[in-house]
PDB file of N, CA and C in Angstrom:
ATOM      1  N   UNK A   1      38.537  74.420 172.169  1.00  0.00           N
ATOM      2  CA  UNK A   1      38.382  74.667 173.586  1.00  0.00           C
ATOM      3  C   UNK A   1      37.991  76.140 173.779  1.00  0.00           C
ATOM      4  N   UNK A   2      37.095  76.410 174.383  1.00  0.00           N
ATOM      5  CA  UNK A   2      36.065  77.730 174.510  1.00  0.00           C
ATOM      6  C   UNK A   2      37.375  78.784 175.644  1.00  0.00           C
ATOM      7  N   UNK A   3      37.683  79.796 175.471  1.00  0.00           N
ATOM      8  CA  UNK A   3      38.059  80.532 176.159  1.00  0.00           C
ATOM      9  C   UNK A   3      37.222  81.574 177.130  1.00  0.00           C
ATOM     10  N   UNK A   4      37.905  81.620 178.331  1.00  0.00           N
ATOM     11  CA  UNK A   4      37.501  82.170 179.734  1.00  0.00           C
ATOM     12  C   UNK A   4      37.266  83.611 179.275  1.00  0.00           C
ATOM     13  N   UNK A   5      36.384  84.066 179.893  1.00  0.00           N
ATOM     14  CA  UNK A   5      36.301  85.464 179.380  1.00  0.00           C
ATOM     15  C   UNK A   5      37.417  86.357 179.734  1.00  0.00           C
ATOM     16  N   UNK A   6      38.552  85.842 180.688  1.00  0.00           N
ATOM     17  CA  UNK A   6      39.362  87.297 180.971  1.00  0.00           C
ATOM     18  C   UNK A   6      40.685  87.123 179.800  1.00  0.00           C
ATOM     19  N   UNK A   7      40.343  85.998 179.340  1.00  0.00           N
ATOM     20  CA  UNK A   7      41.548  85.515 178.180  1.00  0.00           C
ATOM     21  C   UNK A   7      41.069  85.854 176.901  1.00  0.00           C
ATOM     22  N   UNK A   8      39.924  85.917 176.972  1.00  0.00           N
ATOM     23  CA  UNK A   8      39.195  86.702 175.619  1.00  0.00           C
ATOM     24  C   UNK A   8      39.182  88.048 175.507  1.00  0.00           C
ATOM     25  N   UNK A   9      38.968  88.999 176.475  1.00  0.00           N
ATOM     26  CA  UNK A   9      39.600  90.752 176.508  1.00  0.00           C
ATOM     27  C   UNK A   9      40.903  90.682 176.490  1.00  0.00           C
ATOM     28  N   UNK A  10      42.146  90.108 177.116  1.00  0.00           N
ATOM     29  CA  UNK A  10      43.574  89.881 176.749  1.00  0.00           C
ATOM     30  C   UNK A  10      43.591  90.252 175.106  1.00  0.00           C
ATOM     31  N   UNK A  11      43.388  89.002 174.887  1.00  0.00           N
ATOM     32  CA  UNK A  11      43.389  88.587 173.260  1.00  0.00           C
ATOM     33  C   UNK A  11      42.663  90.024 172.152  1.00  0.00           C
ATOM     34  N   UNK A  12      41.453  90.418 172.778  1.00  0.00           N
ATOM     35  CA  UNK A  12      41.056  91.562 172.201  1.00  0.00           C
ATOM     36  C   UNK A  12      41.717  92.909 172.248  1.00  0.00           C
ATOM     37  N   UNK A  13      42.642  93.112 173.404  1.00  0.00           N
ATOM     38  CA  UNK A  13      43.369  94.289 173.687  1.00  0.00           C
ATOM     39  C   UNK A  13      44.841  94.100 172.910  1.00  0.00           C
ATOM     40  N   UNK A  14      44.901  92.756 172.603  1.00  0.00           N
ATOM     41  CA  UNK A  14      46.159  92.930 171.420  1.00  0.00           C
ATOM     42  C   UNK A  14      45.713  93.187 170.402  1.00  0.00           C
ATOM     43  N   UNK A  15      44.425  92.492 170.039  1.00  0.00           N
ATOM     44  CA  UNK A  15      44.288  92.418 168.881  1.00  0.00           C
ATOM     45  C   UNK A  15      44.120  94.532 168.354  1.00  0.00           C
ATOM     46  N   UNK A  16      43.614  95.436 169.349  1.00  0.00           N
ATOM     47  CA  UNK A  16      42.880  96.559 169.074  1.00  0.00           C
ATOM     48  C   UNK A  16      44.965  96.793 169.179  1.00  0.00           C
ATOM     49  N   UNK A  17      45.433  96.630 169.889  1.00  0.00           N
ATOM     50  CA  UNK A  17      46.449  97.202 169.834  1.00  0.00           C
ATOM     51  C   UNK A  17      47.387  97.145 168.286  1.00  0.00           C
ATOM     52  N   UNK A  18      47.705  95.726 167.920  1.00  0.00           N
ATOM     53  CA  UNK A  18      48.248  95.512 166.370  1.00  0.00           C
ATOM     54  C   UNK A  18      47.137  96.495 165.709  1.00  0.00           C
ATOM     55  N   UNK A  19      46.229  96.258 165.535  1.00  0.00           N
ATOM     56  CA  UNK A  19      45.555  97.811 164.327  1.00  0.00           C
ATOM     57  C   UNK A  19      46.297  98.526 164.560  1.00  0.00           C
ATOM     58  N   UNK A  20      46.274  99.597 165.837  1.00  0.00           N
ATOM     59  CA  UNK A  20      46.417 100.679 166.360  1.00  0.00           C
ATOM     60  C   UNK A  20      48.186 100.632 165.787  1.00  0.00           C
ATOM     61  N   UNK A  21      48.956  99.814 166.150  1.00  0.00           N
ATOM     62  CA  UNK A  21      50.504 100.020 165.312  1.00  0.00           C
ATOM     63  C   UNK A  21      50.404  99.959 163.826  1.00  0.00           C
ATOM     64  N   UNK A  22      49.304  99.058 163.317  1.00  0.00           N
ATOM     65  CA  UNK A  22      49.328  99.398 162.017  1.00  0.00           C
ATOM     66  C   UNK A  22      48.749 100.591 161.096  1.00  0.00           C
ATOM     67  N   UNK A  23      47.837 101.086 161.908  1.00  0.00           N
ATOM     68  CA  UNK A  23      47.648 102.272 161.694  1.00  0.00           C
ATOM     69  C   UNK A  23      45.999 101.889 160.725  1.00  0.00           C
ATOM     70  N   UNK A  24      45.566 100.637 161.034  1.00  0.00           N
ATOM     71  CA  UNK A  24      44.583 100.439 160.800  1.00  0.00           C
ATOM     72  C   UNK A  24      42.737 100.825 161.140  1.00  0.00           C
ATOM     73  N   UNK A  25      42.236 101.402 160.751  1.00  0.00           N
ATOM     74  CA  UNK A  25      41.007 101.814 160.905  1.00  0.00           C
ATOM     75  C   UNK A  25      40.304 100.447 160.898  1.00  0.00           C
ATOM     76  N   UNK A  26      38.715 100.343 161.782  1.00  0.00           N
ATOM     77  CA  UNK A  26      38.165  98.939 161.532  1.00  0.00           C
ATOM     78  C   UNK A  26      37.497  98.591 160.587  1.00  0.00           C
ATOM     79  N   UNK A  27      37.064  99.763 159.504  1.00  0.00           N
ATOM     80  CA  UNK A  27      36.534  99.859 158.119  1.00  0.00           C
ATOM     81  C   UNK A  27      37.836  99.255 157.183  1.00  0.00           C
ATOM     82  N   UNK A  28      39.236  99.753 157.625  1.00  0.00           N
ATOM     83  CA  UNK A  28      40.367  99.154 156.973  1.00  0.00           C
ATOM     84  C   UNK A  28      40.624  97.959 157.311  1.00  0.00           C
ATOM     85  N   UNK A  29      40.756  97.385 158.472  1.00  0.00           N
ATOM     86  CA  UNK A  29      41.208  96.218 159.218  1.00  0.00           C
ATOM     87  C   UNK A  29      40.255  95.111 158.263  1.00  0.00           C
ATOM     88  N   UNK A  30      38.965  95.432 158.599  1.00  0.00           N
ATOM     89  CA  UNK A  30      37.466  94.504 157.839  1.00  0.00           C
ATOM     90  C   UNK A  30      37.844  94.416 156.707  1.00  0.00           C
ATOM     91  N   UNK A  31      38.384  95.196 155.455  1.00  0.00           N
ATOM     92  CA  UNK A  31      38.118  94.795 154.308  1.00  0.00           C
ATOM     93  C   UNK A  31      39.701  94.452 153.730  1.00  0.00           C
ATOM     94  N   UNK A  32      40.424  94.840 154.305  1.00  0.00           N
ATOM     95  CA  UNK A  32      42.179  93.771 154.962  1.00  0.00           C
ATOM     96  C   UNK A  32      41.513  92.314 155.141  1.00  0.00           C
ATOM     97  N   UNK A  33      40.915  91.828 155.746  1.00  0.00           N
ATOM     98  CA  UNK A  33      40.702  90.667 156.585  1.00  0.00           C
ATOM     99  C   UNK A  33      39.435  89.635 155.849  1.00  0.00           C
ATOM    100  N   UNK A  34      38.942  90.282 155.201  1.00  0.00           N
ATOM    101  CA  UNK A  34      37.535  89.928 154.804  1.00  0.00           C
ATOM    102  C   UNK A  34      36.687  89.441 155.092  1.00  0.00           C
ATOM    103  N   UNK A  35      36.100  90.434 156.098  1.00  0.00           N
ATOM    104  CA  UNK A  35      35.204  90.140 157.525  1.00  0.00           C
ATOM    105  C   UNK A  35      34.455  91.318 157.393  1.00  0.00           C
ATOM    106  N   UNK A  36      32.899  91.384 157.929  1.00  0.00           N
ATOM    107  CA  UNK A  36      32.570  92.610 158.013  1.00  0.00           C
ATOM    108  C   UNK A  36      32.769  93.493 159.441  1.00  0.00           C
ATOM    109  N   UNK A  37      32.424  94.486 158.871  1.00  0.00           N
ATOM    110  CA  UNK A  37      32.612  95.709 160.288  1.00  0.00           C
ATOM    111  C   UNK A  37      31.927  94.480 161.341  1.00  0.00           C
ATOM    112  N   UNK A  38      31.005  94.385 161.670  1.00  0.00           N
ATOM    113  CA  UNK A  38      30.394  93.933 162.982  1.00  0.00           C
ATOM    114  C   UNK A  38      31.224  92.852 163.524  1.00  0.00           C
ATOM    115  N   UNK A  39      31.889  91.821 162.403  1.00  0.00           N
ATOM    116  CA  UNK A  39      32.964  90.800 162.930  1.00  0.00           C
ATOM    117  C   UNK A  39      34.208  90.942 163.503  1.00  0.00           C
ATOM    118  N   UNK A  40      34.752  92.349 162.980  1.00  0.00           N
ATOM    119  CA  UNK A  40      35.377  92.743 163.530  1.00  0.00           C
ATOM    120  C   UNK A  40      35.587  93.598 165.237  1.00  0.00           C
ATOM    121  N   UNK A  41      33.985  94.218 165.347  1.00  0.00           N
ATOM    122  CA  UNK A  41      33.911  95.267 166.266  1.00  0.00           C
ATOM    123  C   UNK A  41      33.348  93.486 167.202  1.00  0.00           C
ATOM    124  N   UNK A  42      33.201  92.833 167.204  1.00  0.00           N
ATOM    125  CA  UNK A  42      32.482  91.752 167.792  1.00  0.00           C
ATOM    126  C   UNK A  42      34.096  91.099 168.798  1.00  0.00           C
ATOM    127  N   UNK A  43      35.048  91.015 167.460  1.00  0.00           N
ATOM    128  CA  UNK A  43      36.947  90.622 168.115  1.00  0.00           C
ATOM    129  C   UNK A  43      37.231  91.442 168.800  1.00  0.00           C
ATOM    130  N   UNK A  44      37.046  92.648 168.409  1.00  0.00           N
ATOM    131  CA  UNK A  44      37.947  94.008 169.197  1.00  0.00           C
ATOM    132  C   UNK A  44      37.154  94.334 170.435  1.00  0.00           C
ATOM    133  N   UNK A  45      35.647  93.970 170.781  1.00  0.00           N
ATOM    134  CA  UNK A  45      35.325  93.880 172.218  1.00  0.00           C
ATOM    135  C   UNK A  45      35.509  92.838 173.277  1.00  0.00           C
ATOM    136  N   UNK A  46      35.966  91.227 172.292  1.00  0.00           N
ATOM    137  CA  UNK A  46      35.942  90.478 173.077  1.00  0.00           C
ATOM    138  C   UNK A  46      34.928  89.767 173.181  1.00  0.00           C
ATOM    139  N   UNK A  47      33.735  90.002 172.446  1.00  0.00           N
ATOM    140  CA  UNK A  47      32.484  89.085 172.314  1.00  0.00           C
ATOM    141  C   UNK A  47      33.183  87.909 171.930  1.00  0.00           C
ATOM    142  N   UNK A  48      33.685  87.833 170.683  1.00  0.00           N
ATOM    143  CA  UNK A  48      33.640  86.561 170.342  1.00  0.00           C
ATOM    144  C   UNK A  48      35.612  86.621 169.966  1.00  0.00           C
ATOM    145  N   UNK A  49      36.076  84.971 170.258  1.00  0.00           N
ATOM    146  CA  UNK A  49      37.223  85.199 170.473  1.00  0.00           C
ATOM    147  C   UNK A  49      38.237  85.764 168.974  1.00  0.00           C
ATOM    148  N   UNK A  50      39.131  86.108 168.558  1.00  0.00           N
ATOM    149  CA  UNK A  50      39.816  86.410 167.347  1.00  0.00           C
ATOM    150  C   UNK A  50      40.647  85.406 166.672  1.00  0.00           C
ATOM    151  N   UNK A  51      40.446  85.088 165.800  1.00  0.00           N
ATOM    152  CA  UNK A  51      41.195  83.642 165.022  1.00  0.00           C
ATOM    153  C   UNK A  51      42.495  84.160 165.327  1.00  0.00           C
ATOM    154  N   UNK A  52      43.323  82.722 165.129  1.00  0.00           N
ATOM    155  CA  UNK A  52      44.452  82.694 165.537  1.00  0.00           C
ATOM    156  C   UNK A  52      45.208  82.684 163.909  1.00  0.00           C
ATOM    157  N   UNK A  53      44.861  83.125 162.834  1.00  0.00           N
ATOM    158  CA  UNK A  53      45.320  83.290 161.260  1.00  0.00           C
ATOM    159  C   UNK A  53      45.092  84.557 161.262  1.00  0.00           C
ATOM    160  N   UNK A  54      44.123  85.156 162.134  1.00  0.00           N
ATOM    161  CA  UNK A  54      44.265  86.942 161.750  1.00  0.00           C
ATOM    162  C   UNK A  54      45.181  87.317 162.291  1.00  0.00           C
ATOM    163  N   UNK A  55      45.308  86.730 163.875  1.00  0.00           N
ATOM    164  CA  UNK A  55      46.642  87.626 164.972  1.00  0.00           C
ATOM    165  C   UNK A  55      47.843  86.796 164.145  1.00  0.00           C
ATOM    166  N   UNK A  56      47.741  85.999 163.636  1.00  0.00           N
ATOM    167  CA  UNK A  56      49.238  85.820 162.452  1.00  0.00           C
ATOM    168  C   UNK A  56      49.172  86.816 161.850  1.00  0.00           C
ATOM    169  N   UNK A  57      48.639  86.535 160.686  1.00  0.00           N
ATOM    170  CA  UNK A  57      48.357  87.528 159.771  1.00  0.00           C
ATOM    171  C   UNK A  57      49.040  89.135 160.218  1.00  0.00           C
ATOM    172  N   UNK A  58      48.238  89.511 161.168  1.00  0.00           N
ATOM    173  CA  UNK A  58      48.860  90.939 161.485  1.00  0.00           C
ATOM    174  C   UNK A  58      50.234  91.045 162.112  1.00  0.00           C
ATOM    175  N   UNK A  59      50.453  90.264 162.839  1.00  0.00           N
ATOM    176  CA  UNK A  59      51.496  90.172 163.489  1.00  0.00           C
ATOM    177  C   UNK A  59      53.015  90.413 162.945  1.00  0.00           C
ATOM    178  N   UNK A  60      52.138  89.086 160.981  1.00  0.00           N
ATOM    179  CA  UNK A  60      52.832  89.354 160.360  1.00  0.00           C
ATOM    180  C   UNK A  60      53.761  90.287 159.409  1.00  0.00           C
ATOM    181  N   UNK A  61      52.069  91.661 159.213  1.00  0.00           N
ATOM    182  CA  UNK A  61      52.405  92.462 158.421  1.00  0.00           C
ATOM    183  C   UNK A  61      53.076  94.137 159.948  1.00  0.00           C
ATOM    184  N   UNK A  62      53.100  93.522 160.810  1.00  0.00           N
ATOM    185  CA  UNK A  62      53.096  94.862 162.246  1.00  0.00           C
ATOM    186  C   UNK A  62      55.076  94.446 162.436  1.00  0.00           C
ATOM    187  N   UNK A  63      55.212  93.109 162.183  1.00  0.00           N
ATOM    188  CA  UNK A  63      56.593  93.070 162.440  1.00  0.00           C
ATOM    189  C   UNK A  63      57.328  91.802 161.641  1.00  0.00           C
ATOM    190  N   UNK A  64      57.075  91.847 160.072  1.00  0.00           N
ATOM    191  CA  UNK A  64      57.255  91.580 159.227  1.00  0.00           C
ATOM    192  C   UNK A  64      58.183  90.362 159.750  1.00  0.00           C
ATOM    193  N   UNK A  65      57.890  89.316 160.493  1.00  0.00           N
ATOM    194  CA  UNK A  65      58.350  88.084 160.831  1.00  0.00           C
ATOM    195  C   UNK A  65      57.577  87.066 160.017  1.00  0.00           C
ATOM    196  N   UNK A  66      58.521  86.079 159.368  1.00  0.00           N
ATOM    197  CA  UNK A  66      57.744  84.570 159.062  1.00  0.00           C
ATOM    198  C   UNK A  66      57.574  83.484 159.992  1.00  0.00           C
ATOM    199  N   UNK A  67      56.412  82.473 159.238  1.00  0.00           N
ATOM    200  CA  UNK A  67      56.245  81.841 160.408  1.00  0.00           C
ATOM    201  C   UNK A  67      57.050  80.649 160.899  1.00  0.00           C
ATOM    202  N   UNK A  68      58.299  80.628 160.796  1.00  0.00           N
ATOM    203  CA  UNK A  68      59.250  79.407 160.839  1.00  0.00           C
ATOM    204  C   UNK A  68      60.490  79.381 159.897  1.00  0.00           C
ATOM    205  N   UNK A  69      61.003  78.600 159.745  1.00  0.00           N
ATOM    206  CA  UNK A  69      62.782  78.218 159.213  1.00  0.00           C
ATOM    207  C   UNK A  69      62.332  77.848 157.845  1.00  0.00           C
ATOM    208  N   UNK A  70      61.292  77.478 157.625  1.00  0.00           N
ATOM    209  CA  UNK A  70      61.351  76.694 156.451  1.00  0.00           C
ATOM    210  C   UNK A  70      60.889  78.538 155.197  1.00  0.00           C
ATOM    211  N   UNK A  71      60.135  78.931 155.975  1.00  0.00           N
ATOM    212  CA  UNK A  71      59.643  80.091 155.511  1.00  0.00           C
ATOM    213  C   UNK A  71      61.337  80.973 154.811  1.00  0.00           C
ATOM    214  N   UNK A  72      61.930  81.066 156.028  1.00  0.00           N
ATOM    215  CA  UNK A  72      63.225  81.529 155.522  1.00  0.00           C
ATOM    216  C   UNK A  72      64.144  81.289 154.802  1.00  0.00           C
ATOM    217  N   UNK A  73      64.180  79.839 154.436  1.00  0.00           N
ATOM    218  CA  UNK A  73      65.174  79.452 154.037  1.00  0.00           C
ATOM    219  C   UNK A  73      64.277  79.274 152.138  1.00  0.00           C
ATOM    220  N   UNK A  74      62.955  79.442 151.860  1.00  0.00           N
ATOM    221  CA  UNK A  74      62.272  80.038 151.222  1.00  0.00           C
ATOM    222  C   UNK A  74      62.708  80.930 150.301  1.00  0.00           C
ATOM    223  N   UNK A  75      63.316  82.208 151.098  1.00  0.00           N
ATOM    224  CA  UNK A  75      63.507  83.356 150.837  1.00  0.00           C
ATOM    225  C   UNK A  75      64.915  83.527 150.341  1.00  0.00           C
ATOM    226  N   UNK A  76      65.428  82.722 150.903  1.00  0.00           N
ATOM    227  CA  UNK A  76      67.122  82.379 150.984  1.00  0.00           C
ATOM    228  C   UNK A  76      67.318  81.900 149.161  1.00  0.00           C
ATOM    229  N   UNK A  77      66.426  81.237 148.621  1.00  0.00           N
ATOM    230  CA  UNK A  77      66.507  80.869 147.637  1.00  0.00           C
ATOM    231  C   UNK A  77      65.932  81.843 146.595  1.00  0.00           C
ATOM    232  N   UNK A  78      64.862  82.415 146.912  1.00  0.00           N
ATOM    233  CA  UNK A  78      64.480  83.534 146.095  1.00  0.00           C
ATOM    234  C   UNK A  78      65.358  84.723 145.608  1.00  0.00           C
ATOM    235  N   UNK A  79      66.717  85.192 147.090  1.00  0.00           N
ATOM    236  CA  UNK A  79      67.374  85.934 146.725  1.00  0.00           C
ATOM    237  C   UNK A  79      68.387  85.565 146.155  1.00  0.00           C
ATOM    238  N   UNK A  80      68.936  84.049 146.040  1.00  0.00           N
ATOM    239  CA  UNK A  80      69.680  83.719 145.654  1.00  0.00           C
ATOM    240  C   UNK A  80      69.849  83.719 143.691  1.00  0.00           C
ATOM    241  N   UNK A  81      68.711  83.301 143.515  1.00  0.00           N
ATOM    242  CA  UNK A  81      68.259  83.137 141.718  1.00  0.00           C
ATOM    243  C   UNK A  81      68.401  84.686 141.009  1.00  0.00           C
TER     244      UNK A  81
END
């Protein structure tokens, strides 16, 4: 489903914002992501909308959350061994 353009700058102003906490450059972000510069500068204006596995992705590494219970309980076992 195609997004409205004012939901597509939303989405781009988080997305410029997570860099900006990560302390990511878009030469860094691009080769983090494995996308080129223009795919990136294309998300961060809002041209085109930003996958929803990158704003995981960062989200993931900006506030080191998993994505669910099962993820945790994952981990639960890793520290356990």
């Amino acid at each position: 489903m195609p997004q409205c353009p004012a939901d597509r700058m939303e989405y781009a102003r988080r997305f410029r914002a997570l860099l900006a906490d990560l302390g990511l450059t878009y030469p860094q972000a691009a080769q983090l992501l494995h996308v080129s510069l223009r795919t990136l500068h294309n998300w961060a204006a809002g041209t085109h909308a930003v996958p929803y596995a990158v704003t995981k992705l960062l989200r993931m590494l900006r506030f080191l959350e998993l994505p669910g219970k099962a993820w945790a309980r994952s981990e639960e076992r890793r520290v356990g061994k």
